[in-house]
C-alpha atoms as a PDB file:
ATOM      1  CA  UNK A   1     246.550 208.432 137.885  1.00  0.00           C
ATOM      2  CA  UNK A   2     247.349 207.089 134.393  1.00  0.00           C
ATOM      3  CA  UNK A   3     246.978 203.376 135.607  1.00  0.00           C
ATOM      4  CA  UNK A   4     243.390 204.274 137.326  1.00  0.00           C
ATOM      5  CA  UNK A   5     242.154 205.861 134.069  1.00  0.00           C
ATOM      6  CA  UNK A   6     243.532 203.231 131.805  1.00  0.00           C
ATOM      7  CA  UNK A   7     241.350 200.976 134.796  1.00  0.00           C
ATOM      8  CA  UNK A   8     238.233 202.689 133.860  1.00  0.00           C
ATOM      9  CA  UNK A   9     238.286 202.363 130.193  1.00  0.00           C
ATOM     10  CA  UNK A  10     238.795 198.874 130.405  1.00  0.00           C
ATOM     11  CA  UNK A  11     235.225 198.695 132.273  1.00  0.00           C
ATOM     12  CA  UNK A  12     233.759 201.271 130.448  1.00  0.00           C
ATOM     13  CA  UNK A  13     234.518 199.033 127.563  1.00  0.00           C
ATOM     14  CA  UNK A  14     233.341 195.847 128.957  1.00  0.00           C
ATOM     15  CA  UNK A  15     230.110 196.918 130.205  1.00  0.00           C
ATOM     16  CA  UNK A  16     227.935 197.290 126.570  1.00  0.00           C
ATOM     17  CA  UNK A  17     229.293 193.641 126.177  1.00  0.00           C
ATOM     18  CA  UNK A  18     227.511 192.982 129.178  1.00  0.00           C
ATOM     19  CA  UNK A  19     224.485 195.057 128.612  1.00  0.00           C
ATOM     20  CA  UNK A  20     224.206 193.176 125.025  1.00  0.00           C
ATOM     21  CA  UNK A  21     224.698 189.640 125.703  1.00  0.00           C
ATOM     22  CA  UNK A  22     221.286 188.086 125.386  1.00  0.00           C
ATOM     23  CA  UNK A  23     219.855 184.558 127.632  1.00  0.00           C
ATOM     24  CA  UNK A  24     221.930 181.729 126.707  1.00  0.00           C
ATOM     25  CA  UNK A  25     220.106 179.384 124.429  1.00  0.00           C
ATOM     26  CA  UNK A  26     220.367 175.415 125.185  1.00  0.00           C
ATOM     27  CA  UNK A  27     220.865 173.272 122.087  1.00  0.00           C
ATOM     28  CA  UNK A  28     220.687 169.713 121.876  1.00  0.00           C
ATOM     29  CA  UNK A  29     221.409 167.660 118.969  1.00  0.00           C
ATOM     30  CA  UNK A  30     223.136 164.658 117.846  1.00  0.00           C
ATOM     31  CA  UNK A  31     226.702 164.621 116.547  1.00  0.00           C
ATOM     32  CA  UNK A  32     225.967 164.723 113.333  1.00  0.00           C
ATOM     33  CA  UNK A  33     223.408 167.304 113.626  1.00  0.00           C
ATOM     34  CA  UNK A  34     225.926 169.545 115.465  1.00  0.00           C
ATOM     35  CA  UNK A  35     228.395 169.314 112.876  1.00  0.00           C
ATOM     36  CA  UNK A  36     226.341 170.716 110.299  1.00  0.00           C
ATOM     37  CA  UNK A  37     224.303 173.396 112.344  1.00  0.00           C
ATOM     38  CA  UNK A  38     228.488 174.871 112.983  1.00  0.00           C
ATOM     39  CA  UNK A  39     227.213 177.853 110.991  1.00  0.00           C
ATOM     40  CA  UNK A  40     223.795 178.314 113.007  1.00  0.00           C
ATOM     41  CA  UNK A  41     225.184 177.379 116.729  1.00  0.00           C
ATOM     42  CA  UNK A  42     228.528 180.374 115.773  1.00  0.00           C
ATOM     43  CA  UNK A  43     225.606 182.789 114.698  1.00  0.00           C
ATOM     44  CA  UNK A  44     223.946 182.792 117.692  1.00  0.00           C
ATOM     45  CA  UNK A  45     227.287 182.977 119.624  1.00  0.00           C
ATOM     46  CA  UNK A  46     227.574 185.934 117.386  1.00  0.00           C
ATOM     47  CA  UNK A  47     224.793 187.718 118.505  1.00  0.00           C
ATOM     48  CA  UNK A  48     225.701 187.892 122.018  1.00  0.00           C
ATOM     49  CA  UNK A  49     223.312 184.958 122.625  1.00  0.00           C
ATOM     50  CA  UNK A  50     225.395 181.733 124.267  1.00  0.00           C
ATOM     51  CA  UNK A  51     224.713 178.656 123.423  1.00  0.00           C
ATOM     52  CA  UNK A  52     225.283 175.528 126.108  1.00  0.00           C
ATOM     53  CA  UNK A  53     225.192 172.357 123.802  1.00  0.00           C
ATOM     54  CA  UNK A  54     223.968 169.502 125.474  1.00  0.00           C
ATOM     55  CA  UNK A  55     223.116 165.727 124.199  1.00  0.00           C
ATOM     56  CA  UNK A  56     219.302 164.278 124.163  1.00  0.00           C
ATOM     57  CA  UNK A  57     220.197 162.262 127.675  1.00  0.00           C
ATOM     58  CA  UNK A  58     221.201 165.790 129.054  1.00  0.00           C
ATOM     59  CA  UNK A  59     218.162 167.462 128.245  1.00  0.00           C
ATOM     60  CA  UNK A  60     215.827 166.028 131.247  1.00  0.00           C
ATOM     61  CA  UNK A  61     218.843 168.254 133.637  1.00  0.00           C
ATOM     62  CA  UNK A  62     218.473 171.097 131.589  1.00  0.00           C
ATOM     63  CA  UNK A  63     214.830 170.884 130.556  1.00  0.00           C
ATOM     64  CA  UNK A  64     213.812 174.008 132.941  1.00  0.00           C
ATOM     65  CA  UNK A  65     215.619 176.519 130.659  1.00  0.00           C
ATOM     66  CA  UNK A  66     213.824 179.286 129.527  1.00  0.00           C
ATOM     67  CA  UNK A  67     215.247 178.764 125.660  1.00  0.00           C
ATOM     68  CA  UNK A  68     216.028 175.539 124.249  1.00  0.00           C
ATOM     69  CA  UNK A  69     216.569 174.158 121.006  1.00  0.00           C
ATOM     70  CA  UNK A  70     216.377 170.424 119.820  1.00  0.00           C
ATOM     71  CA  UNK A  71     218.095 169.690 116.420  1.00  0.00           C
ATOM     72  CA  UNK A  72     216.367 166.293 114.593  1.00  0.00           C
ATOM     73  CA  UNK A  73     213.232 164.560 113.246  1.00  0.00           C
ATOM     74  CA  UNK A  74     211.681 161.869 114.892  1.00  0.00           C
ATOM     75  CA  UNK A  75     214.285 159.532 113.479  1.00  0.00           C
ATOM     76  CA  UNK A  76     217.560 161.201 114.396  1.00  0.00           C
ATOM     77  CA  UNK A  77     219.888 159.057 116.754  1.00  0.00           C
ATOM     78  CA  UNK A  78     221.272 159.009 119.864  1.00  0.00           C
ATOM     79  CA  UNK A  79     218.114 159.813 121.807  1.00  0.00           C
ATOM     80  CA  UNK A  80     217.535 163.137 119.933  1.00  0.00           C
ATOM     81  CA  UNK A  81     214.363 161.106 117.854  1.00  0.00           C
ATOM     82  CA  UNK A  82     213.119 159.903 120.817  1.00  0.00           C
ATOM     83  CA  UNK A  83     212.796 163.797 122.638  1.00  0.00           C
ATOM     84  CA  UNK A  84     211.265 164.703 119.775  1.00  0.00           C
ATOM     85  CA  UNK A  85     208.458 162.188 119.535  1.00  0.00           C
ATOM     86  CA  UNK A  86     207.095 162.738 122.737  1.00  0.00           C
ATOM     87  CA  UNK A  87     206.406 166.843 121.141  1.00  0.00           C
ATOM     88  CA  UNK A  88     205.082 166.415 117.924  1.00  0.00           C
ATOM     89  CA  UNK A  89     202.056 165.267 116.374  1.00  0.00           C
ATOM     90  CA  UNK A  90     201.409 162.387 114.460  1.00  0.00           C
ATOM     91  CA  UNK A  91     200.513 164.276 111.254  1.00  0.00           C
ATOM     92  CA  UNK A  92     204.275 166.308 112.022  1.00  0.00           C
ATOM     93  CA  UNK A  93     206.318 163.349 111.946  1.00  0.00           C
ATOM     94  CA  UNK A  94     204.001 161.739 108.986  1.00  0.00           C
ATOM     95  CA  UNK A  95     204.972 165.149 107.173  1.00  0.00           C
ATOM     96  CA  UNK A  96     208.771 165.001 107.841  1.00  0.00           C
ATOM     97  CA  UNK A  97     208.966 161.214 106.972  1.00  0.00           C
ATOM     98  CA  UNK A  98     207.062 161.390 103.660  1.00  0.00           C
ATOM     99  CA  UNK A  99     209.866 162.686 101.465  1.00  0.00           C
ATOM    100  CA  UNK A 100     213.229 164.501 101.256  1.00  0.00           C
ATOM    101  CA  UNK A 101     213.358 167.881 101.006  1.00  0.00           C
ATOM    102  CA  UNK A 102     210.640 168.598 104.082  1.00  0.00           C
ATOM    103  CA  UNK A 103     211.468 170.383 106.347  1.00  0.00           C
ATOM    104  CA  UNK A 104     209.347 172.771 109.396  1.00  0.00           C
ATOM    105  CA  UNK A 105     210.529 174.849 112.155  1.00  0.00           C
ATOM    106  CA  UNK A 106     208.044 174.304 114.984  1.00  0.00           C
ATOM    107  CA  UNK A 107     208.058 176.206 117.642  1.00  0.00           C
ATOM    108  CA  UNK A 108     206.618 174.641 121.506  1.00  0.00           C
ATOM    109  CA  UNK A 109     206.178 176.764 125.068  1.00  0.00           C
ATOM    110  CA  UNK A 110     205.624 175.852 128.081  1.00  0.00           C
ATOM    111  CA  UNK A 111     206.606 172.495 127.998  1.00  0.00           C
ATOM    112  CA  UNK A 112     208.128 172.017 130.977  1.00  0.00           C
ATOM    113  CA  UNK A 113     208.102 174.911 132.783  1.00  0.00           C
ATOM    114  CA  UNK A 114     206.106 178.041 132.800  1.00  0.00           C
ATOM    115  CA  UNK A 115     207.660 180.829 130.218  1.00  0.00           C
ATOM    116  CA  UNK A 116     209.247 178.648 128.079  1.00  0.00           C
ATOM    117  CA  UNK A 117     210.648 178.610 124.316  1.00  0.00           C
ATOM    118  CA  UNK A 118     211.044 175.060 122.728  1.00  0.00           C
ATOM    119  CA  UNK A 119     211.881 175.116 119.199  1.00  0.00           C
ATOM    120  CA  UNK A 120     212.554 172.266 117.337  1.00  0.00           C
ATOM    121  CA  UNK A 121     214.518 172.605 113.809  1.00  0.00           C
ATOM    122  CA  UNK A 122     213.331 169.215 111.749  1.00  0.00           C
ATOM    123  CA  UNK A 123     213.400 167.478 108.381  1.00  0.00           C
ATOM    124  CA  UNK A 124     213.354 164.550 106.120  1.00  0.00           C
ATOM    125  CA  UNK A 125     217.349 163.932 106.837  1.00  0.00           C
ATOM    126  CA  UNK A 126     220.263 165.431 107.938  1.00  0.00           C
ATOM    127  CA  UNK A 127     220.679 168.069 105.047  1.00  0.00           C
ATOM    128  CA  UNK A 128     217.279 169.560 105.636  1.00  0.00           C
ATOM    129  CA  UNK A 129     217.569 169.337 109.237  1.00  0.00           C
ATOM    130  CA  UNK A 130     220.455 172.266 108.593  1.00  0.00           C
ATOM    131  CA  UNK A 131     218.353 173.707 106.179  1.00  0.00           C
ATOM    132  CA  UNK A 132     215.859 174.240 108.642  1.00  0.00           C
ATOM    133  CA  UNK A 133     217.811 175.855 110.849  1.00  0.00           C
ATOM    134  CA  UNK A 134     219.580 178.053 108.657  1.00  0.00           C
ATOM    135  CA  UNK A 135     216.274 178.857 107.435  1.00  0.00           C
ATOM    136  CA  UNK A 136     214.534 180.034 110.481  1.00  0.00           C
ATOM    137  CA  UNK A 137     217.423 181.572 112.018  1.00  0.00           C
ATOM    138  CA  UNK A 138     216.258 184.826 112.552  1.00  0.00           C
ATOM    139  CA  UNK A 139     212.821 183.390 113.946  1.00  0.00           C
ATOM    140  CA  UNK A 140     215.328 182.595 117.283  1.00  0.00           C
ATOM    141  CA  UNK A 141     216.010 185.868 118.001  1.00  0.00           C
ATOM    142  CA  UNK A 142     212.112 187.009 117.583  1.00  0.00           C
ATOM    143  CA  UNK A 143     210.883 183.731 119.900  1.00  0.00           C
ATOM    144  CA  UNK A 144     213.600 183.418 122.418  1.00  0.00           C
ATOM    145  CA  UNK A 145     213.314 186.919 123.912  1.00  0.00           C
ATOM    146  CA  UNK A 146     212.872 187.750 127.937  1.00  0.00           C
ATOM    147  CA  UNK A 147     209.686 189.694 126.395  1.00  0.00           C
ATOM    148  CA  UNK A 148     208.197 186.390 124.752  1.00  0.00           C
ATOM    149  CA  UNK A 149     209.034 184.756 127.929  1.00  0.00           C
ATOM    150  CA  UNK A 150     207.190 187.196 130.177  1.00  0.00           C
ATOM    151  CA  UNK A 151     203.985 187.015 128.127  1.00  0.00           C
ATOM    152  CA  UNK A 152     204.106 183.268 128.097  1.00  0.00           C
ATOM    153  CA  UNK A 153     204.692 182.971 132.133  1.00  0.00           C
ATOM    154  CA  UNK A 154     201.762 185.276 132.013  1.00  0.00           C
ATOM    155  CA  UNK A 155     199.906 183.218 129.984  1.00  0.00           C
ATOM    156  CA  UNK A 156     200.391 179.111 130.913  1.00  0.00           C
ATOM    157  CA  UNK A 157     196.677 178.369 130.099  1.00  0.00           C
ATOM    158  CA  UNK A 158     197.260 174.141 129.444  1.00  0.00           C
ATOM    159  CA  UNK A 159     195.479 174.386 125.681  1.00  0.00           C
ATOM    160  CA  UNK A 160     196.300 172.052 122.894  1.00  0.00           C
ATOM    161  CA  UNK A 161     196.075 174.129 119.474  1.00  0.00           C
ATOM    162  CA  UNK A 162     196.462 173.444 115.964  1.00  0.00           C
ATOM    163  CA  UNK A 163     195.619 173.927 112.181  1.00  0.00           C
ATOM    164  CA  UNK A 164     194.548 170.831 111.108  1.00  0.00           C
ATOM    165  CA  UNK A 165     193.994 171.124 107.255  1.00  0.00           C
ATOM    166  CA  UNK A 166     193.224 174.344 104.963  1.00  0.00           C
ATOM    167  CA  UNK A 167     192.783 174.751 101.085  1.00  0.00           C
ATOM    168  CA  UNK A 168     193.387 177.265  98.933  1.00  0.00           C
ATOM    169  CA  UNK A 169     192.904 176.263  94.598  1.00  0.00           C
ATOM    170  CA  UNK A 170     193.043 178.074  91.310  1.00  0.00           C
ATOM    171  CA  UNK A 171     189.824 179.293  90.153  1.00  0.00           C
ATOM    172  CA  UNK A 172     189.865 177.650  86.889  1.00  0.00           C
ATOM    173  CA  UNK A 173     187.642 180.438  85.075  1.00  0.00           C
ATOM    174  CA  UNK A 174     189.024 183.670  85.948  1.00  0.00           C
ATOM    175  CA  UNK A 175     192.953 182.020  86.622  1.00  0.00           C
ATOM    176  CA  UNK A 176     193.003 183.513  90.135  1.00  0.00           C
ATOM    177  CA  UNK A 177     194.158 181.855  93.275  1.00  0.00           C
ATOM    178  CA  UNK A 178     191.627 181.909  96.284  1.00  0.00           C
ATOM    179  CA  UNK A 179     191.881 180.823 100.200  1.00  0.00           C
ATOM    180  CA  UNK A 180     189.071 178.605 100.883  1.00  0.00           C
ATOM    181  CA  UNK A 181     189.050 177.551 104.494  1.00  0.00           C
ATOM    182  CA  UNK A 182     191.107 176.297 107.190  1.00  0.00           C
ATOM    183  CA  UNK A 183     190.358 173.327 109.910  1.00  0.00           C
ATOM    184  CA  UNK A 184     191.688 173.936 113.205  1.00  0.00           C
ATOM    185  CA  UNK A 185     191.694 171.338 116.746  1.00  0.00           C
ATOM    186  CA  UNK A 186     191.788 172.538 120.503  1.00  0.00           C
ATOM    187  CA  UNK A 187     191.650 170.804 123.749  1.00  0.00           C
ATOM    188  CA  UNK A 188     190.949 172.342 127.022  1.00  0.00           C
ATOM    189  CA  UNK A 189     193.763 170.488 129.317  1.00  0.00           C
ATOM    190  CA  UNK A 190     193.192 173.178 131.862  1.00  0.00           C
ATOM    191  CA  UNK A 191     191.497 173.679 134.858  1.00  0.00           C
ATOM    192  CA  UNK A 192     189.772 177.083 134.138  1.00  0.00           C
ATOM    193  CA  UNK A 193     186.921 177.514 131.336  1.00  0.00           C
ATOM    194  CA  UNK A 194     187.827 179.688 128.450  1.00  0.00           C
ATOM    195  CA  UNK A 195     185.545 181.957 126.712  1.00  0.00           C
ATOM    196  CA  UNK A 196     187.293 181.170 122.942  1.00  0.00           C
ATOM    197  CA  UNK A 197     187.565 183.650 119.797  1.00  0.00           C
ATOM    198  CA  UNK A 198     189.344 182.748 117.342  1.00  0.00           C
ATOM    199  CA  UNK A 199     191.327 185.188 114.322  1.00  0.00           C
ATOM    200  CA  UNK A 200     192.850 184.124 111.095  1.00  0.00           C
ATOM    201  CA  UNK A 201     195.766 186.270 109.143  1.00  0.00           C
ATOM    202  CA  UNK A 202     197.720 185.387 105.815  1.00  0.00           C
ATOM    203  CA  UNK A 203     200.549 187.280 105.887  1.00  0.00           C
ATOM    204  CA  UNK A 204     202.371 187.926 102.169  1.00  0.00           C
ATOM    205  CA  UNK A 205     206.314 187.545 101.460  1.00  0.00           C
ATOM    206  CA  UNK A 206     207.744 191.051  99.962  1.00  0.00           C
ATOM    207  CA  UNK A 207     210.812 190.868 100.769  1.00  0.00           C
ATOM    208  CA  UNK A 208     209.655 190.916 104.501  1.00  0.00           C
ATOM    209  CA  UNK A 209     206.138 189.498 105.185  1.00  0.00           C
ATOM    210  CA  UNK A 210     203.507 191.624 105.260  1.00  0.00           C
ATOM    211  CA  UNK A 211     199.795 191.665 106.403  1.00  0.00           C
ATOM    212  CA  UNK A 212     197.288 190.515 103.348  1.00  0.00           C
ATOM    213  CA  UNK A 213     193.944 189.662 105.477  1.00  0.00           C
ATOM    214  CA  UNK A 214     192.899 189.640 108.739  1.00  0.00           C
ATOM    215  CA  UNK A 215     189.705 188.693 110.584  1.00  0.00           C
ATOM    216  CA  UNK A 216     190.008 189.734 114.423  1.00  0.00           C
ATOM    217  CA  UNK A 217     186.627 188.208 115.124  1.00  0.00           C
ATOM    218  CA  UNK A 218     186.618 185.192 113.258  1.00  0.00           C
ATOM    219  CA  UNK A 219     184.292 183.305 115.674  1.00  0.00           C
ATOM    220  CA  UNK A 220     183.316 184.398 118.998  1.00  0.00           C
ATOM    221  CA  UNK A 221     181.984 181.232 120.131  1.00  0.00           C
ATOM    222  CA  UNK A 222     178.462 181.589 122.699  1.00  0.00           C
ATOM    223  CA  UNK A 223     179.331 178.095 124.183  1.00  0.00           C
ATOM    224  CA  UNK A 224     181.928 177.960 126.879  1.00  0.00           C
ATOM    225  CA  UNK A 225     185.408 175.634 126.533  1.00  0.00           C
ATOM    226  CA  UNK A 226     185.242 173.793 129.485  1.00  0.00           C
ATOM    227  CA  UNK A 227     188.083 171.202 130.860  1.00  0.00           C
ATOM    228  CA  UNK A 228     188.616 168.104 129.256  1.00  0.00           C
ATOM    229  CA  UNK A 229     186.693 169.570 125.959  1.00  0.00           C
ATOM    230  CA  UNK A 230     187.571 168.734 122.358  1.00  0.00           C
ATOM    231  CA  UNK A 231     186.812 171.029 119.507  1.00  0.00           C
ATOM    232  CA  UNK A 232     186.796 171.329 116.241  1.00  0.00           C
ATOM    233  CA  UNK A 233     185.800 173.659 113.564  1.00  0.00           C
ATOM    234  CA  UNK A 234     186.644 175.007 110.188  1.00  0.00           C
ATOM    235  CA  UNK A 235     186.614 178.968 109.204  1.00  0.00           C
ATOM    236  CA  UNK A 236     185.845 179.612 105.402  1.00  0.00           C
ATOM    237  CA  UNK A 237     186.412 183.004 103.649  1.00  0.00           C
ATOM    238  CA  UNK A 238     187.466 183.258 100.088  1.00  0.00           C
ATOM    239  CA  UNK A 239     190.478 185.970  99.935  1.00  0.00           C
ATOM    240  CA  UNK A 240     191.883 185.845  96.284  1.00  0.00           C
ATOM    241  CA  UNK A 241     195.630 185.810  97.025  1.00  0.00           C
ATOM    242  CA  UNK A 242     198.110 187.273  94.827  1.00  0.00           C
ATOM    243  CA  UNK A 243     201.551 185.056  93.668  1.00  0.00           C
ATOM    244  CA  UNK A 244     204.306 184.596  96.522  1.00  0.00           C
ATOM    245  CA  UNK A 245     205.038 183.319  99.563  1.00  0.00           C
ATOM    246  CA  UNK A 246     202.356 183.045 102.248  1.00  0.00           C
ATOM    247  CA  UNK A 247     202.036 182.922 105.998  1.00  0.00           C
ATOM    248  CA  UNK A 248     198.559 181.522 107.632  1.00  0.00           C
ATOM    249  CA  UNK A 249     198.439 181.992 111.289  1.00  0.00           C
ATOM    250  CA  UNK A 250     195.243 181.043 113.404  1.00  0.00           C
ATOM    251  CA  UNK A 251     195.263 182.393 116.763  1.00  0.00           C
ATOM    252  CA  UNK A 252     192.690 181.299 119.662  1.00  0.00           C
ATOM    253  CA  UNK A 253     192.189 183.893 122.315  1.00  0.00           C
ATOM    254  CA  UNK A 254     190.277 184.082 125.605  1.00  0.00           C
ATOM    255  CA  UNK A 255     187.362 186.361 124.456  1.00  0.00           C
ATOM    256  CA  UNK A 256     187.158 188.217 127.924  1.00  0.00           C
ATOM    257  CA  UNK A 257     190.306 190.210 127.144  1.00  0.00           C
ATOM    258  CA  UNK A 258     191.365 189.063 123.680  1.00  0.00           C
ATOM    259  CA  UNK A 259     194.092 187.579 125.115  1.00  0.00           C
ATOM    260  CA  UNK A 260     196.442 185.030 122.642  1.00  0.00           C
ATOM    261  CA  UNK A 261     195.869 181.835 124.533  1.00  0.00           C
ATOM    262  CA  UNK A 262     197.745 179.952 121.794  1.00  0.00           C
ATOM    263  CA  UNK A 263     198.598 180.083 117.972  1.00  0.00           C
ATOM    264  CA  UNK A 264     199.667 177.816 114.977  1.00  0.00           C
ATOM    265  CA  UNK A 265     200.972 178.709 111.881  1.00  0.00           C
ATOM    266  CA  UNK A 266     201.364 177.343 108.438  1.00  0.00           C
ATOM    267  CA  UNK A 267     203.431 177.933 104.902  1.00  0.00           C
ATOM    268  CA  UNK A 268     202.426 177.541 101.464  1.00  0.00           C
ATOM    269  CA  UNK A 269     203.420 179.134  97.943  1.00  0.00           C
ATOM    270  CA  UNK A 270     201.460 179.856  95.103  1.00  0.00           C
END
């Protein structure tokens, strides 16, 4: 009797551990990259989220995992550069190459598979590579959820998105900082016609970031988005914006149900 109880507690133990443990998270990276994201990979292993670390000429076997992670700029070696070309823009790389001390998180889905998290941790070298991904750490645990997966299988609309340019300047006069505009690019890919609206937010860093503005019906455009379209468009509105740490996040949505079709996202400090 004492053996069978001891028996149960042992499961009764193990099964929160099972309960917990998150999707494993595929990471590829080169070996230098590895070494210094130790700290990032053991985090993740930390928080019951496993991590299968895999090298660039691994990745086409492996590329129909739900979460992945690619470590490297456009330069990195042994093949990682290479991956990592073929998903970023040319104004992306142009950024990371300019200068040390760059460094983006950017964050793909449904590359290559329906209800899927790519995100790729980037910079100018090696150092702010890591930084990146210590950086944005917590951002995995938001993106690479079954949840986030489920709304993107639900969602696989072939769109290209993305925030192009946008200004914000000190109004010499009065000494207060204003948000001018932003310039955003989409391209139908699909096969279906959308009926695009489009919303802006700036989200404000206090201690966690916040909401600052929002326009929910930034443009509800009369003309359809048919395939093989190209757009592109600018949305002004002067917001004076306060010191700190800002988030601006343009989302296109299909304006039958509101639906977020895709998003971009950009950071800047005043």
């Amino acid at each position: 009797m004492k053996k069978i109880l001891i028996i149960l507690l042992i499961l009764l133990l193990a099964v929160p551990i099972c309960i917990s443990a998150g999707q494993r998270i595929v990471v590829t990276a080169n070996s230098i990259d590895y070494e210094h994201a130790a700290d990032f990979i053991d985090s993740l292993d930390k928080k019951g989220r496993p991590v299968l670390r895999i090298t660039a000429q691994e990745l086409d076997a492996h590329n129909q995992e739900k979460f992945i992670i690619i470590l490297g700029g456009p330069d990195a070696p042994e093949g990682i550069g290479i991956q990592v070309q073929e998903l970023l823009s040319e104004k992306d790389m142009e950024f990371l190459r300019e200068k040390r001390g760059n460094k983006k998180m950017f964050v793909k889905t449904n590359i290559w598979r329906k209800g899927q998290v790519v995100m790729i941790f980037a910079g100018n070298n090696r150092n702010d590579t890591k930084k990146s991904a210590k950086d944005n750490e917590p951002k995995v645990h938001e993106e690479a959820t079954e949840e986030r997966v489920e709304q993107l299988a639900e969602n696989t609309a072939n769109v290209e998105f993305n925030i192009e340019d946008f200004n914000y300047s000190i109004n010499k006069s009065s000494g207060y900082w204003f948000f001018h505009w932003v310039e955003y690019s989409m391209s139908n890919k699909d096969t279906a016609t959308i009926n695009p609206m489009l919303d802006v937010e700036l989200l404000r860093k206090d201690g966690q970031y916040k909401q600052y503005f929002i326009n929910t019906d930034v443009t509800n455009f009369e003309e359809e988005f048919k395939p093989n379209s190209n757009w592109f468009d600018t949305y002004s509105e002067e917001v004076k914006l306060d010191p700190g740490k800002y988030k601006l996040i343009v989302r296109l949505r299909d304006g039958a149900d509101s639906t977020v079709i895709k998003q971009d996202m950009e950071e800047f400090q005043i």
